[in-house]
Structure formats: C-alpha cells, structure tokens
N, C-alpha and C. Protein backbone atom coordinates (compact mmCIF):
# COMPACT_ATOMS: atom_id res chain seq x y z
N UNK A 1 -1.37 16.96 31.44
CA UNK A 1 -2.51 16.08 31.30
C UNK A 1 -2.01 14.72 30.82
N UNK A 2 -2.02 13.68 31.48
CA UNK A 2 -1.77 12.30 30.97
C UNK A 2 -2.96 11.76 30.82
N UNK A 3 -2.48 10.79 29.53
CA UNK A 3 -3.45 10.22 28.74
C UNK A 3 -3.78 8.96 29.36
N UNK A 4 -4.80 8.26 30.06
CA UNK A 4 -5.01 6.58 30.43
C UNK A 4 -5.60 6.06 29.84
N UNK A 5 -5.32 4.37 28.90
CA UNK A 5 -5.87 3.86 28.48
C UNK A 5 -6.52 4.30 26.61
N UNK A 6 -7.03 4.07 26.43
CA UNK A 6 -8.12 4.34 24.27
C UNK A 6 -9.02 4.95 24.89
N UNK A 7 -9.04 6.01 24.26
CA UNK A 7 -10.86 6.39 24.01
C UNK A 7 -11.41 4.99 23.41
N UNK A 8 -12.88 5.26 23.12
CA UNK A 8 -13.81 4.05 23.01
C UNK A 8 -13.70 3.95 21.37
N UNK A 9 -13.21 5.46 20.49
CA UNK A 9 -13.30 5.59 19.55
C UNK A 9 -12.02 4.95 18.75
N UNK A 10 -10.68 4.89 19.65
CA UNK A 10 -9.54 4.05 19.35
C UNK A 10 -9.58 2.82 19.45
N UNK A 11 -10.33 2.42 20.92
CA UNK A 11 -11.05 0.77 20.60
C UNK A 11 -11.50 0.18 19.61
N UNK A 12 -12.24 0.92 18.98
CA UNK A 12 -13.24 0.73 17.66
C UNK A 12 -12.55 0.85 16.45
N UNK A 13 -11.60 1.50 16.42
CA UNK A 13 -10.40 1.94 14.97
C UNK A 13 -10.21 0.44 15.23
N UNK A 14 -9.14 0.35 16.25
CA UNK A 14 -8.18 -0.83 16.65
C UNK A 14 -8.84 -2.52 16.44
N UNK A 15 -9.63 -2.12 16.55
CA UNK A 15 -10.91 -3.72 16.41
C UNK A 15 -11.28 -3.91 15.08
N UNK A 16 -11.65 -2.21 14.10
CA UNK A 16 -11.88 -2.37 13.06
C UNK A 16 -10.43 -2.46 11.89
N UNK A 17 -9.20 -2.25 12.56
CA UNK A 17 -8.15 -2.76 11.87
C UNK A 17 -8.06 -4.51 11.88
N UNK A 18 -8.26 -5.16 12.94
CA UNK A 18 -8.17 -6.41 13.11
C UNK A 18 -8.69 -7.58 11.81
N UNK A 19 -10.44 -6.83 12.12
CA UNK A 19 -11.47 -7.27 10.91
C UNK A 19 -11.41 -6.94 9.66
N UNK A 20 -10.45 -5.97 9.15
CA UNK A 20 -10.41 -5.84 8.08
C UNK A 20 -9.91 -6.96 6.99
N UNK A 21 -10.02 -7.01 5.77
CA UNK A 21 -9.58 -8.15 5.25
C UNK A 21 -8.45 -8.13 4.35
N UNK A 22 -7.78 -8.35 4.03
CA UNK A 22 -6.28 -8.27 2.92
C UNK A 22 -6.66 -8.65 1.59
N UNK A 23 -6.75 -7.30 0.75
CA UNK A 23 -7.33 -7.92 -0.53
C UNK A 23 -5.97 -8.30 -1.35
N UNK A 24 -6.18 -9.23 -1.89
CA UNK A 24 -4.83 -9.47 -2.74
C UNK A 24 -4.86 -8.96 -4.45
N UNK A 25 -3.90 -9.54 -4.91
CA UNK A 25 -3.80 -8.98 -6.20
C UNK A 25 -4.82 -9.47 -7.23
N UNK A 26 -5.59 -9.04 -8.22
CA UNK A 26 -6.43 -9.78 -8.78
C UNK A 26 -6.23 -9.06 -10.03
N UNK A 27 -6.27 -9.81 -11.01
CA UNK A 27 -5.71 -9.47 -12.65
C UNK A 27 -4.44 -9.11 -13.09
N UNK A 28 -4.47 -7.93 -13.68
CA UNK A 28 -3.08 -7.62 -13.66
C UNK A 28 -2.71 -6.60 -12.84
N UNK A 29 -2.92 -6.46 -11.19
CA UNK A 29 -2.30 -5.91 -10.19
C UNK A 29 -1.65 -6.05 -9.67
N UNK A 30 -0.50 -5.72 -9.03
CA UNK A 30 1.12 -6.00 -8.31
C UNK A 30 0.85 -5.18 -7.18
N UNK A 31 1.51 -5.80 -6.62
CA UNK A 31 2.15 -5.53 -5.11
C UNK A 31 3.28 -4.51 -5.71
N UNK A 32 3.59 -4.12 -4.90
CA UNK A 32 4.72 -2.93 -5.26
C UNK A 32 5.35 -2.11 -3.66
N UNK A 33 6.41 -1.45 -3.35
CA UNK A 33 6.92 -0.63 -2.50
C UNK A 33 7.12 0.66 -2.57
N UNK A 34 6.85 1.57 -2.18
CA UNK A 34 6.77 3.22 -2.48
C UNK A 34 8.28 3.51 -2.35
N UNK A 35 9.36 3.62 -3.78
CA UNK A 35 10.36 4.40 -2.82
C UNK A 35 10.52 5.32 -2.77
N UNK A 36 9.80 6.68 -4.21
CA UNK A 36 10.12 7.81 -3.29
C UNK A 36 9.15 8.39 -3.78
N UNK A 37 8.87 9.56 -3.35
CA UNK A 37 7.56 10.45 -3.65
C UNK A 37 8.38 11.43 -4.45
N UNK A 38 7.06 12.18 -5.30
CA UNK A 38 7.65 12.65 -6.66
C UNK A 38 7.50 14.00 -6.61
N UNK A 39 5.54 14.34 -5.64
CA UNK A 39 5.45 14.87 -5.80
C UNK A 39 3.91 15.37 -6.59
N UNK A 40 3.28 16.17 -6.33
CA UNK A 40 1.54 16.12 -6.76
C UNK A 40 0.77 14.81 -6.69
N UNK A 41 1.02 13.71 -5.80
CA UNK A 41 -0.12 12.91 -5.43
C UNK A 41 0.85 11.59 -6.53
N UNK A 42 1.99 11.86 -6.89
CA UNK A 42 3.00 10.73 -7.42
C UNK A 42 3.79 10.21 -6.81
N UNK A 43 4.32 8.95 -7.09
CA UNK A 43 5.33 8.41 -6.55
C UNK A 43 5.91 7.38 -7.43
N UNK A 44 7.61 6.64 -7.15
CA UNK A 44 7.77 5.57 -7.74
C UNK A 44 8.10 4.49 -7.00
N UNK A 45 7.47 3.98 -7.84
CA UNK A 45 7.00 2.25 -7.01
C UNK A 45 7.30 1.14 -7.49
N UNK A 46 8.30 0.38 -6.46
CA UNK A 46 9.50 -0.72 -7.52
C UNK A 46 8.31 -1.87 -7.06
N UNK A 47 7.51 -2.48 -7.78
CA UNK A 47 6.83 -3.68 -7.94
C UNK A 47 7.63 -4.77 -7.80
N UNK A 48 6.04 -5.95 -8.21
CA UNK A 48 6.91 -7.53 -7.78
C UNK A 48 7.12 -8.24 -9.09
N UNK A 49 7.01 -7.35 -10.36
CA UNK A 49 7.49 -7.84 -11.93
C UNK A 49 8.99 -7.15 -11.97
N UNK A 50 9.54 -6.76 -11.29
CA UNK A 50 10.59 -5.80 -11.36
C UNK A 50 10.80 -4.45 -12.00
N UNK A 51 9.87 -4.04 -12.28
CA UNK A 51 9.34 -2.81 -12.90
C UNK A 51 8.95 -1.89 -11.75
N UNK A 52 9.98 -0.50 -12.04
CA UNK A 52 9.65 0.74 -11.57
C UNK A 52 8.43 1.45 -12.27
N UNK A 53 7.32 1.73 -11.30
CA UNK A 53 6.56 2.64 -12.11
C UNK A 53 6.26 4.18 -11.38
N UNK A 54 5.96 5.08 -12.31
CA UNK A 54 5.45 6.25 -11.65
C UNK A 54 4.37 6.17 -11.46
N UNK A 55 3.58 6.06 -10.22
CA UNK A 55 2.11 5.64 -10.13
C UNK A 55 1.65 7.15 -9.30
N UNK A 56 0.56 7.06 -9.30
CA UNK A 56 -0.19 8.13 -8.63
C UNK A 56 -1.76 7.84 -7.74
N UNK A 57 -2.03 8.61 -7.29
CA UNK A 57 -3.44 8.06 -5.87
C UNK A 57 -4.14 9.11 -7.21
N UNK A 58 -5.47 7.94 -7.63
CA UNK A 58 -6.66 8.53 -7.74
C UNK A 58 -7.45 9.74 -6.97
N UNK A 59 -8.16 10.16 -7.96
CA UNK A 59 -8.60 11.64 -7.34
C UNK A 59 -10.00 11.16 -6.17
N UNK A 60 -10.41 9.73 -6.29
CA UNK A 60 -11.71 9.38 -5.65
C UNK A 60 -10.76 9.03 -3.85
N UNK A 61 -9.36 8.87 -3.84
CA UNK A 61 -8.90 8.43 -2.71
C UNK A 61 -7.84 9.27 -2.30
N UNK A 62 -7.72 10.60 -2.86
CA UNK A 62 -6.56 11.80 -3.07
C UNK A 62 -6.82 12.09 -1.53
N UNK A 63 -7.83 12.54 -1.06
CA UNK A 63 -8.20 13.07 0.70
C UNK A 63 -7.56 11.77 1.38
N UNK A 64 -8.20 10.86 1.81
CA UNK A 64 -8.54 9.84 2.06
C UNK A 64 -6.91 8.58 2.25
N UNK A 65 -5.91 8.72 1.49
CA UNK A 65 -4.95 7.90 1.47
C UNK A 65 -3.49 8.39 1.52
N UNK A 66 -3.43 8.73 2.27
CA UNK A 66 -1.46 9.09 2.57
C UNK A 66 -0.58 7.95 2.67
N UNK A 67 0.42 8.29 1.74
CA UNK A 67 1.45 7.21 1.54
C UNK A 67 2.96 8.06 1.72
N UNK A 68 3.65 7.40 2.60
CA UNK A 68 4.90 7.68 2.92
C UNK A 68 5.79 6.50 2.25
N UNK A 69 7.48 6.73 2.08
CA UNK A 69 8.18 5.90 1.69
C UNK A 69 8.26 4.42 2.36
N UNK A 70 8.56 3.53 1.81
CA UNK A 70 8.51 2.28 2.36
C UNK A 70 7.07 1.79 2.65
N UNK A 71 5.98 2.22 1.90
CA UNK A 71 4.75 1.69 2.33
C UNK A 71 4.21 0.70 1.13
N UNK A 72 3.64 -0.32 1.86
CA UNK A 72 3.48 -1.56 0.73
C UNK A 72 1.89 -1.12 -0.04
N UNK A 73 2.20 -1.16 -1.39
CA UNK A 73 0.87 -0.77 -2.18
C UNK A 73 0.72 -1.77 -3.05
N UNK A 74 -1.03 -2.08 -3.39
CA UNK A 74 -1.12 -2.59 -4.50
C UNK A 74 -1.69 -1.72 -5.32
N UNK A 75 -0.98 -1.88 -6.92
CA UNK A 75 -0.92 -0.82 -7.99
C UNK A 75 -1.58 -1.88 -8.93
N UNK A 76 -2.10 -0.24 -9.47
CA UNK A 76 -2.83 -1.30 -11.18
C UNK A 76 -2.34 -0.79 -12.14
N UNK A 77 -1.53 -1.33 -12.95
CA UNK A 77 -0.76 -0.78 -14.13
C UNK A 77 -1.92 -0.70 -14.91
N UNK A 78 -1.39 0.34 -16.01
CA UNK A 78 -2.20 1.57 -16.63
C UNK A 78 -2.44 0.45 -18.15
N UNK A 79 -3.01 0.49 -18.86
CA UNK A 79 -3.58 0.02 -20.03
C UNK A 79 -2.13 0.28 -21.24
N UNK A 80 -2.06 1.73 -21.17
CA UNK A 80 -1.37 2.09 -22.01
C UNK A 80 -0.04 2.76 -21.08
N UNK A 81 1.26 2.29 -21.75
CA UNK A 81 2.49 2.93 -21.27
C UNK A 81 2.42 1.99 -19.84
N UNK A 82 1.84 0.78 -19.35
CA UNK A 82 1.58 -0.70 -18.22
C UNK A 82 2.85 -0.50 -17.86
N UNK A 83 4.05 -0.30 -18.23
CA UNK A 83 5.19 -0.98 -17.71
C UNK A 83 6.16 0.38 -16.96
N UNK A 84 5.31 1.41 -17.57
CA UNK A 84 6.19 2.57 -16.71
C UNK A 84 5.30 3.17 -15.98
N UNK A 85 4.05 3.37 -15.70
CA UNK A 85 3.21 4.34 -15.42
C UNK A 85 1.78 2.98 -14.31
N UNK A 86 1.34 3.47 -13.38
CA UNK A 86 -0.28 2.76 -12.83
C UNK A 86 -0.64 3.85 -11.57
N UNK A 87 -1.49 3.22 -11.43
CA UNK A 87 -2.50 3.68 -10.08
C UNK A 87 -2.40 2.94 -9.03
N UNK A 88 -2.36 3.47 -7.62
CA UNK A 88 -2.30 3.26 -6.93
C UNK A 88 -3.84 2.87 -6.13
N UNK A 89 -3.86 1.55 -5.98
CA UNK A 89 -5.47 1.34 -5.79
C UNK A 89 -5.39 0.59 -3.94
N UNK A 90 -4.24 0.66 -3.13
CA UNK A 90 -4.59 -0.06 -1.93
C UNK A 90 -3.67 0.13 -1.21
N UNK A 91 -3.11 0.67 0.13
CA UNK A 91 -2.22 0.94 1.16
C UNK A 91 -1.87 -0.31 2.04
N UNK A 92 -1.41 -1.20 1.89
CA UNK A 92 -1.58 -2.35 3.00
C UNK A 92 -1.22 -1.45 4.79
N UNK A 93 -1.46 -1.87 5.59
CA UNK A 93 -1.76 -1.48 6.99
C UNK A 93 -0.77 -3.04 7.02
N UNK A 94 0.36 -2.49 8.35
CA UNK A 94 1.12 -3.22 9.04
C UNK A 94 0.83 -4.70 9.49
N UNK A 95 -0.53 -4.93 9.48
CA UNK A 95 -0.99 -6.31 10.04
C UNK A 95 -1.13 -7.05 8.64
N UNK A 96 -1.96 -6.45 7.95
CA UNK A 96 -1.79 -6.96 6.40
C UNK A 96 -0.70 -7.23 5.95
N UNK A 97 0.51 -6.54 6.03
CA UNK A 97 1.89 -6.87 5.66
C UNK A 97 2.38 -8.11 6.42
N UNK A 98 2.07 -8.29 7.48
CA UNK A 98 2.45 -9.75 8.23
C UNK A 98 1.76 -10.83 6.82
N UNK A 99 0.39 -10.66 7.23
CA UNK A 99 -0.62 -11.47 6.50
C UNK A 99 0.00 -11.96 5.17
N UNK A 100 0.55 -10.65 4.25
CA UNK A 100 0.98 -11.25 3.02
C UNK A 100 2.56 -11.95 3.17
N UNK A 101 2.90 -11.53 4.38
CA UNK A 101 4.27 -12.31 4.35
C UNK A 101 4.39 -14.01 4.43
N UNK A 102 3.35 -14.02 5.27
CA UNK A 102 2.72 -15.47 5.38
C UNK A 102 2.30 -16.25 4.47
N UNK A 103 1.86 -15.80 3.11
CA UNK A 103 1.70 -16.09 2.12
C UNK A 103 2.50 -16.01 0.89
N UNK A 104 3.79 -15.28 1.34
CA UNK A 104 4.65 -15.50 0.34
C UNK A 104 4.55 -14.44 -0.67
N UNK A 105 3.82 -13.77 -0.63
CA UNK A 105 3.70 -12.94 -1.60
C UNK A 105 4.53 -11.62 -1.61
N UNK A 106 5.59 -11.46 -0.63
CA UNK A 106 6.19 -10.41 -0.82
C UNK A 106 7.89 -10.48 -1.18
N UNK A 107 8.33 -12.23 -1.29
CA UNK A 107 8.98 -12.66 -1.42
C UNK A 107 10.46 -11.93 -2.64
N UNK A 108 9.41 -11.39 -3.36
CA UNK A 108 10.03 -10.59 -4.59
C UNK A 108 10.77 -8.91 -4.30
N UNK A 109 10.14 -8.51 -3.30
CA UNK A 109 10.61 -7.24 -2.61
C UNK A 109 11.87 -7.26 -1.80
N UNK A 110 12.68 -6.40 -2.03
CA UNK A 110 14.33 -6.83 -0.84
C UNK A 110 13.38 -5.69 0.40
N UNK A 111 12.61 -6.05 1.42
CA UNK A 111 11.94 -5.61 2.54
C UNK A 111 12.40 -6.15 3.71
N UNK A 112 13.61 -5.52 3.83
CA UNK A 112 14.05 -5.95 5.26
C UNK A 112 13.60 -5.26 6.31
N UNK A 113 12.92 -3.90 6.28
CA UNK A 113 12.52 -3.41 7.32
C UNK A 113 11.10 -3.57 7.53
N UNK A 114 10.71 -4.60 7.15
CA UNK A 114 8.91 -5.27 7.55
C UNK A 114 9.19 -6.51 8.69
C-alpha cells in the first residue's frame, strides 16, 4: 500500500505547527538542552546560565510531552535547591529552534546539530 500525498488531518497538524507561536523565556526561565534522560519523567539539562539541572515534566504534561536527547527546552528553576533542580515547562518544535536562533538566544548552547 503506498501512501500519496497528507491526510487532511496532517495538513492541519502541519499548518497548525506553522501558527504556533515561540514563547520565550519570561522571569527566571532558561532555555536549556536535554542531555540525558535519567529516567521516571527526569532528565539533565545543561541551560543558558551554565548550570546543569535535574529537571523533570510535570504531572499536568507527563502524557502529553516526550522529550528525547538533544531537544531544546524551556525550564523553570525550582524556588528552592534553583541551581541544581527545575521543571520542565516547554519543548521547542524544530521551526521554533530556527526562530530562536534568529534571535540569538541560543547563542550560549555549543548546538551544532540545530
């Protein structure tokens, strides 16, 4: 069976990736890079303060958000223990990663494979 052409429903993903918008960092949130998974919904994530943290996906986005190595996240460091430990609050999508490159904002990451 060969496949021709999107379903109407891949059209609609693909259109609704376009429109989506690139939220950036706001307060004390960082950009950060996944490098390795830990393990139960953890990972560590070398940010753009130079700080490794062990961050983890909230239980409201645990279904909902798969993260593999090398994927660009914005993290919200944690209140208490901020400099080793946050949450993982945003997956950037490949077009977004252009977007922030354009803006300079990833400048701090050694991301040669973006």
């Amino acid at each position: 069976m060969v496949k021709k052409g999107l379903t109407p429903a891949e059209k609609q993903a693909q259109q609704e990736e376009f429109a989506r918008r690139t939220p950036f960092p706001k307060g004390n949130q960082v950009i950060g890079i996944c490098e390795q998974r830990v393990g139960g919904s953890r990972m560590k994530v070398r940010c753009m303060d130079g700080k490794v943290r062990i961050c983890r996906i909230p239980g409201r986005l645990k279904r909902r958000l798969w993260i593999r190595e090398n994927d660009i996240l914005l993290v919200e460091p944690w209140e208490l223990q901020g400099d080793e430990k946050g949450d993982v609050v945003y997956k950037y999508r490949p077009i977004q990663v252009g977007i922030l490159k354009k803006k300079g904002l990833l400048k701090g990451l050694d991301a040669e494979e973006f």
